[in-house]
Protein backbone atom coordinates (compact mmCIF):
# COMPACT_ATOMS: atom_id res chain seq x y z
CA UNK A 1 14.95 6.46 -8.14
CA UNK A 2 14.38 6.62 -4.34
CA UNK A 3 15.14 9.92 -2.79
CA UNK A 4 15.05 10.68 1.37
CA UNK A 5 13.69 13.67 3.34
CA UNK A 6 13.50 13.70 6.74
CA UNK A 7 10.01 11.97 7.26
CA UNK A 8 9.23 10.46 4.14
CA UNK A 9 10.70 8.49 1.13
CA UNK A 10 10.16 9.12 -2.29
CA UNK A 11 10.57 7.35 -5.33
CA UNK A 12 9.28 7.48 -9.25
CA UNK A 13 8.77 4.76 -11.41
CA UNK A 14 8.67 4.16 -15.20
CA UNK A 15 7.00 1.28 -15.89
CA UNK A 16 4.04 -0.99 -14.30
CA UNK A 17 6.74 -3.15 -14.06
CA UNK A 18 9.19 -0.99 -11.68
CA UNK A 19 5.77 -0.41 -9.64
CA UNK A 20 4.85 -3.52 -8.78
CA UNK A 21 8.71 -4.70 -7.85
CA UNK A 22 8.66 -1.14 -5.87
CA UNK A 23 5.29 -3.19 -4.12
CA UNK A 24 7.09 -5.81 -4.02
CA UNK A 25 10.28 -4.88 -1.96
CA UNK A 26 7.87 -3.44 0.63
CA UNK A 27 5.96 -6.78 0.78
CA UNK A 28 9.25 -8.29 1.47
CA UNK A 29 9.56 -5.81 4.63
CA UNK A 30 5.79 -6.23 6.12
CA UNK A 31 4.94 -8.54 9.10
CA UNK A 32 1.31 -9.06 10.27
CA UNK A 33 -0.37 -6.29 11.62
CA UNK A 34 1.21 -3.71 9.22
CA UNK A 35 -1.33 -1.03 7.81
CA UNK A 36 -0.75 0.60 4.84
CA UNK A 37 -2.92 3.30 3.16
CA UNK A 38 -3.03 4.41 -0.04
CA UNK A 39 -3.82 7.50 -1.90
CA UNK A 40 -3.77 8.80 -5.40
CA UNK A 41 -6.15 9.28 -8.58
CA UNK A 42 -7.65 6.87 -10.66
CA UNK A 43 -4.78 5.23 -12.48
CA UNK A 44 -2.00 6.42 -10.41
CA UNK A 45 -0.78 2.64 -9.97
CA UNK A 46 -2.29 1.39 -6.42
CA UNK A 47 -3.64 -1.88 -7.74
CA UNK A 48 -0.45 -1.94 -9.88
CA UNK A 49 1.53 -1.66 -6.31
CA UNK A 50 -0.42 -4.33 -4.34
CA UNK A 51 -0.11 -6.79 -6.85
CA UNK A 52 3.43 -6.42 -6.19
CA UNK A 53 2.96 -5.79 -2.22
CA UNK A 54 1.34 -9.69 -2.54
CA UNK A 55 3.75 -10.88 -4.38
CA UNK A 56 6.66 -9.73 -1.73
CA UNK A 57 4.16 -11.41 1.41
CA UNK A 58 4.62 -14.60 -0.71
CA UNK A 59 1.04 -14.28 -2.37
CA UNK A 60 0.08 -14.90 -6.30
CA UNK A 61 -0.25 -11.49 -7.36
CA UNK A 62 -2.27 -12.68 -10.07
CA UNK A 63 -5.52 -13.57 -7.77
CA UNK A 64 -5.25 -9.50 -6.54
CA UNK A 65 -7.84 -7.42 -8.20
CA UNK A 66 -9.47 -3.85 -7.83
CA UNK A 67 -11.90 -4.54 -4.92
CA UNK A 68 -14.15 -1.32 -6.17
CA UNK A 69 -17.36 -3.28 -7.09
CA UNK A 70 -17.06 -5.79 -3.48
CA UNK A 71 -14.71 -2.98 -1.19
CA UNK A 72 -12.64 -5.35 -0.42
CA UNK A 73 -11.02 -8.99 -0.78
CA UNK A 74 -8.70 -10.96 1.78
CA UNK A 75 -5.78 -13.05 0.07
CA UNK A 76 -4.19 -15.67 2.49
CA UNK A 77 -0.55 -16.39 2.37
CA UNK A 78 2.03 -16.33 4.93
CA UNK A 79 0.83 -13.21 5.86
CA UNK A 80 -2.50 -12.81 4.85
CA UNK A 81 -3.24 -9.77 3.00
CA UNK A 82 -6.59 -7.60 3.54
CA UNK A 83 -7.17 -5.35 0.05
CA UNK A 84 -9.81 -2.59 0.88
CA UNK A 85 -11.18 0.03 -1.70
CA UNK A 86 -12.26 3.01 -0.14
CA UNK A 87 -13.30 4.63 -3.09
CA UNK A 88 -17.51 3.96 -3.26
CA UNK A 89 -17.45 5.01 0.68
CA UNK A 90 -19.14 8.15 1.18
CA UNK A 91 -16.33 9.17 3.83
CA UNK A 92 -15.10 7.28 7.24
CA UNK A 93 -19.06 7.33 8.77
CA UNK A 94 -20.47 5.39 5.37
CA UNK A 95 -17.36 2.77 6.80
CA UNK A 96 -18.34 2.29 10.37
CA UNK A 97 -20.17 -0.90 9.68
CA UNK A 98 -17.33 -2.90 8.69
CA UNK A 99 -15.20 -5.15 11.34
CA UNK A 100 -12.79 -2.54 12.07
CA UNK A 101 -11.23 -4.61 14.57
CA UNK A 102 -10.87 -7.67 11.64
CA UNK A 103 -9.45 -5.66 8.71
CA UNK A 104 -6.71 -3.65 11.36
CA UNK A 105 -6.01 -7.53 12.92
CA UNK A 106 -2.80 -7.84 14.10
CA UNK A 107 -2.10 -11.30 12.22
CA UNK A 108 -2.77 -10.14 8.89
CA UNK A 109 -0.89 -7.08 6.52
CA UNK A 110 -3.57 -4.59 5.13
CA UNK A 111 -3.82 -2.01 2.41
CA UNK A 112 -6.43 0.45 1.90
CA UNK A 113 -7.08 2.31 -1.59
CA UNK A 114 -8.53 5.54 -1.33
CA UNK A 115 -7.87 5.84 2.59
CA UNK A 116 -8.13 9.80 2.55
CA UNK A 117 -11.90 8.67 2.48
CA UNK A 118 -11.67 6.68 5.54
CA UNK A 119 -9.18 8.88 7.58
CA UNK A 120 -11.38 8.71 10.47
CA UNK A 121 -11.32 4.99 10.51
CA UNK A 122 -7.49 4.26 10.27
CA UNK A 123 -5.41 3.31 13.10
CA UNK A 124 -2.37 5.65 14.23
CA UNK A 125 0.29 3.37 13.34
CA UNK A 126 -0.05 2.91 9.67
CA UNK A 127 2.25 3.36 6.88
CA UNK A 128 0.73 6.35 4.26
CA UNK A 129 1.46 5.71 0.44
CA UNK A 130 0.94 8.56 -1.93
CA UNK A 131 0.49 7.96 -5.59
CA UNK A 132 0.81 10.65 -8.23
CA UNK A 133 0.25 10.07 -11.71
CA UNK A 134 3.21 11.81 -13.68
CA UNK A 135 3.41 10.74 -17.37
CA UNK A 136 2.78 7.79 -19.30
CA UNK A 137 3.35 4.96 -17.01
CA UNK A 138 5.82 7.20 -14.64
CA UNK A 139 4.94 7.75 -10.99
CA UNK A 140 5.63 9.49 -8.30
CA UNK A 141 4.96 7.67 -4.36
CA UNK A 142 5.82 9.00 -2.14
CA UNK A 143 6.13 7.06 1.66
CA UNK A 144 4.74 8.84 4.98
CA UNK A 145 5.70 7.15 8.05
CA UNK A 146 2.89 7.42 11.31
CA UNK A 147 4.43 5.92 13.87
CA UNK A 148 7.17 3.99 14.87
CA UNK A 149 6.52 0.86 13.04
CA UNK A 150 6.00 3.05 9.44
CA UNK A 151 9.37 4.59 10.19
CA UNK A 152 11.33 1.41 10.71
CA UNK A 153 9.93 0.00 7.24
CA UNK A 154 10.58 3.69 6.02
CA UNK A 155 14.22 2.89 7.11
CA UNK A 156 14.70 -0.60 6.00
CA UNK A 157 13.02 0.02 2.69
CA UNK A 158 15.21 3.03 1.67
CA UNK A 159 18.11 0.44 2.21
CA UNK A 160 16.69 -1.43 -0.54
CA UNK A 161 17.98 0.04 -3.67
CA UNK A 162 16.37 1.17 -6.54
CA UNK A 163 12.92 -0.55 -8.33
CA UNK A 164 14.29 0.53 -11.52
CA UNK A 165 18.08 -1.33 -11.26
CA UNK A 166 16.31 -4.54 -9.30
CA UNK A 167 14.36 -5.38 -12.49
């Protein structure tokens, strides 16, 4: 069920399932340059939510995988999709080294797990995901728009309907 507040959108899903289509109507929204970022506890359904984010950018979500153990993995599609895992960075200095300028490119979509530890790092304009574990496979995510952008998808995607009744 997707409920609106003023600056954000919330919704809570039952199933791994409803998650990834959730991921998976936003993917459908995203053009290149969009940056999302993504926080929540270990098995709060990020991974669950990109697979579906691929799927909706016209990717095989079966190729997307945790990037923990190699931080991150680039998927090309349509719009090619940059999958970072923030969660082995010791905060936003530990991430200086990367290509900053290459993950935020403006001709590819990218999503960043565990971007509270990168805050530093992310650009202004960026679409903020939060993921709360709530029971057995139900979930809370709640949608932060920063910027203009992350408030038109906020928009669109409220227009969408409901993961659970799309399935």
């Amino acid at each position: 069920m997707a409920t609106r507040a003023a600056t954000d959108l919330e919704f809570n899903t039952k199933s791994a399932e409803e998650t990834q289509r959730l991921g998976e109507q936003l993917g459908a929204l995203l053009s290149a340059g969009d940056v999302l970022a993504l926080a929540g506890e270990l098995g709060s359904g990020k991974t669950t939510f990109i697979q579906g984010l691929a799927k909706g950018l016209g990717i095989d979500p079966d190729r997307v995988k945790s990037p923990t153990f190699v931080l991150l993995r680039e998927y090309p599609g349509p719009v090619p999709l940059v999958h970072i895992d923030g969660y082995r960075l010791e905060g936003a200095e530990s991430a200086l080294w990367l290509d900053l300028d290459w993950l935020f490119s403006r001709r590819k979509v990218t999503a960043i797990e565990w971007a509270d530890r990168l805050q530093a790092c992310l650009p202004e304009e960026r679409l903020e995901l939060r993921f709360e574990h709530k029971r057995t496979n139900q979930r809370e995510i709640r949608a932060v728009a920063h910027g203009a952008r992350a408030r038109q998808i906020i928009d669109a995607w409220g227009k969408v309907g409901d993961p659970a009744e799309s399935g």
